[in-house]
C-alpha atoms as a PDB file:
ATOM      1  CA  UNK A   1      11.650 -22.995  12.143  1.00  0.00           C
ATOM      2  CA  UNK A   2      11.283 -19.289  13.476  1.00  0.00           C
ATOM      3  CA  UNK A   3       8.637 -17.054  13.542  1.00  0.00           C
ATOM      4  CA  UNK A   4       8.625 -13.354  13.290  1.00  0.00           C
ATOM      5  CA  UNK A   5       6.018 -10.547  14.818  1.00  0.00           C
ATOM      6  CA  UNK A   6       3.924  -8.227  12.657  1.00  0.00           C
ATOM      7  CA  UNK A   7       3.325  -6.365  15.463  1.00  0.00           C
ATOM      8  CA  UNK A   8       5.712  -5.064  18.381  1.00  0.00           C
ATOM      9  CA  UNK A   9       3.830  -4.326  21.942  1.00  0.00           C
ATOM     10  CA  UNK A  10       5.614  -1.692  23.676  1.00  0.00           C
ATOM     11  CA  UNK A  11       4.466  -0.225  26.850  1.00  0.00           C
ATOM     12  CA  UNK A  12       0.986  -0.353  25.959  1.00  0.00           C
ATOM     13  CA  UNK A  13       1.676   0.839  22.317  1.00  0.00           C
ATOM     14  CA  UNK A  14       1.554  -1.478  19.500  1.00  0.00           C
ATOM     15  CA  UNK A  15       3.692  -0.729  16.577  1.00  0.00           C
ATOM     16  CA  UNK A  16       3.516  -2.435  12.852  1.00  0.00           C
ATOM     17  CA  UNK A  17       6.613  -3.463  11.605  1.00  0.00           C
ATOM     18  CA  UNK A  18       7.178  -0.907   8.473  1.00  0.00           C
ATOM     19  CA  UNK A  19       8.728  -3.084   6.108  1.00  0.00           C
ATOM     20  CA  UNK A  20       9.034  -6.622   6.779  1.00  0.00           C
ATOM     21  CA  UNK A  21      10.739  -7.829   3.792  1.00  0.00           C
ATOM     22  CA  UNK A  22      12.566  -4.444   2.900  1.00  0.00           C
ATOM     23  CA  UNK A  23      10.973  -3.548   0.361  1.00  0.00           C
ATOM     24  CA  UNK A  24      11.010  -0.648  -1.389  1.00  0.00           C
ATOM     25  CA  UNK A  25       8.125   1.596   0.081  1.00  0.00           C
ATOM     26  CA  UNK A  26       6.184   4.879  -1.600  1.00  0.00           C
ATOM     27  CA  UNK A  27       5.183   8.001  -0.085  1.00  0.00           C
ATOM     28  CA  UNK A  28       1.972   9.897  -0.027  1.00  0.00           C
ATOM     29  CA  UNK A  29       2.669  11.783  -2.876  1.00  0.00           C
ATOM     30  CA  UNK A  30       4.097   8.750  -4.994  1.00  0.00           C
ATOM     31  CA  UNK A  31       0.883   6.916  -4.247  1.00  0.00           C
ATOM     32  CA  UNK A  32      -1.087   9.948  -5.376  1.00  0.00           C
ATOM     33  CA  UNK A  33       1.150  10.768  -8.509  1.00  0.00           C
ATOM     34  CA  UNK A  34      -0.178   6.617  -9.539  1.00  0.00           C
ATOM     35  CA  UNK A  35      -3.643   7.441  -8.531  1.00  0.00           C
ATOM     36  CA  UNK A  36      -3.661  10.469 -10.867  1.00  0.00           C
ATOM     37  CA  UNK A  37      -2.067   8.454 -13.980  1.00  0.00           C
ATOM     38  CA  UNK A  38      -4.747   5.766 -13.659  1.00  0.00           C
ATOM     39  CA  UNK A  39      -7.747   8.418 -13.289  1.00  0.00           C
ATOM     40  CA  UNK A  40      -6.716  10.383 -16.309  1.00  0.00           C
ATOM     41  CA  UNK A  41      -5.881   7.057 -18.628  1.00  0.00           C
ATOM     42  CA  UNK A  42      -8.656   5.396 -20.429  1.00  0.00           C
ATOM     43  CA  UNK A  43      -8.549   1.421 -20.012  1.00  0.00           C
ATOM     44  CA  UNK A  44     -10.321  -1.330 -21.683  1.00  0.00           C
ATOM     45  CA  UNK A  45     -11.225  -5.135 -21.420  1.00  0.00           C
ATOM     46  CA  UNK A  46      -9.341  -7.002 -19.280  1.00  0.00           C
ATOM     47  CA  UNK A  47      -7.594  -4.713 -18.237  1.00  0.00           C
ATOM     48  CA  UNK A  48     -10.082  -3.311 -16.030  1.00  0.00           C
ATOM     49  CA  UNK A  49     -10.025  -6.107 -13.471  1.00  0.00           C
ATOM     50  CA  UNK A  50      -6.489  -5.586 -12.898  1.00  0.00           C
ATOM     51  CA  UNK A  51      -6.622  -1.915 -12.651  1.00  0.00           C
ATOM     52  CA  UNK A  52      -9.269  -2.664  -9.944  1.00  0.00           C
ATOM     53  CA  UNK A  53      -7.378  -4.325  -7.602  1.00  0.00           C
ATOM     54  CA  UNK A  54      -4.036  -2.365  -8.413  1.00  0.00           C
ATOM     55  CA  UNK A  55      -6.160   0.914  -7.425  1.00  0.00           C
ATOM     56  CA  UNK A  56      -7.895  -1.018  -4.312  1.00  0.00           C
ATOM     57  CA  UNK A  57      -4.387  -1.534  -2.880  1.00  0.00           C
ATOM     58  CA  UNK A  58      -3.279   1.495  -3.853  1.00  0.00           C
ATOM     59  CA  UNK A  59      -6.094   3.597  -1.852  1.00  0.00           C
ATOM     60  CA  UNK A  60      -5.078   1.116   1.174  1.00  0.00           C
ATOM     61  CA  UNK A  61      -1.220   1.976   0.907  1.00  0.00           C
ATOM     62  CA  UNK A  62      -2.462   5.584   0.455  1.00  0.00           C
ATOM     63  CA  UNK A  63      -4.912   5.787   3.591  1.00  0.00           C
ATOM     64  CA  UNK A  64      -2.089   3.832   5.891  1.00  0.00           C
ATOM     65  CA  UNK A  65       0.766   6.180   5.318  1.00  0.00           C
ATOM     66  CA  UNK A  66      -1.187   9.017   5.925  1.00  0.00           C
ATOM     67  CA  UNK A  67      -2.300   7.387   9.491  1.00  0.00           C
END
């Protein structure tokens, strides 16, 4: 069993591990280029829900890189 750090302390600093998994990550203007499709498309139904939290995470991925 292992365990593996989120977060790095280095003299005083602490640092996020970028990509735990290595994952494929987007930039700033990906993440906007998504935000703009979903604005401009009209959804429906169920879909809505989905769109929701797709566009909440979104924002969050957004507001992080730009930190």
């Amino acid at each position: 069993m292992g365990f593996k750090a989120g977060q790095i302390l280095i003299q005083d600093e602490i640092k996020k591990e970028a990509n735990p998994k290595g994952l494929p990550s987007l930039s700033s203007e990906e993440i906007m280029f998504l935000l703009k499709i979903i604005h401009d498309h009209k959804f429906e139904g169920k879909e809505v829900e989905i769109l929701f939290n797709v566009t909440l995470k979104l924002q969050q991925l957004y507001l992080n890189s730009t930190k």
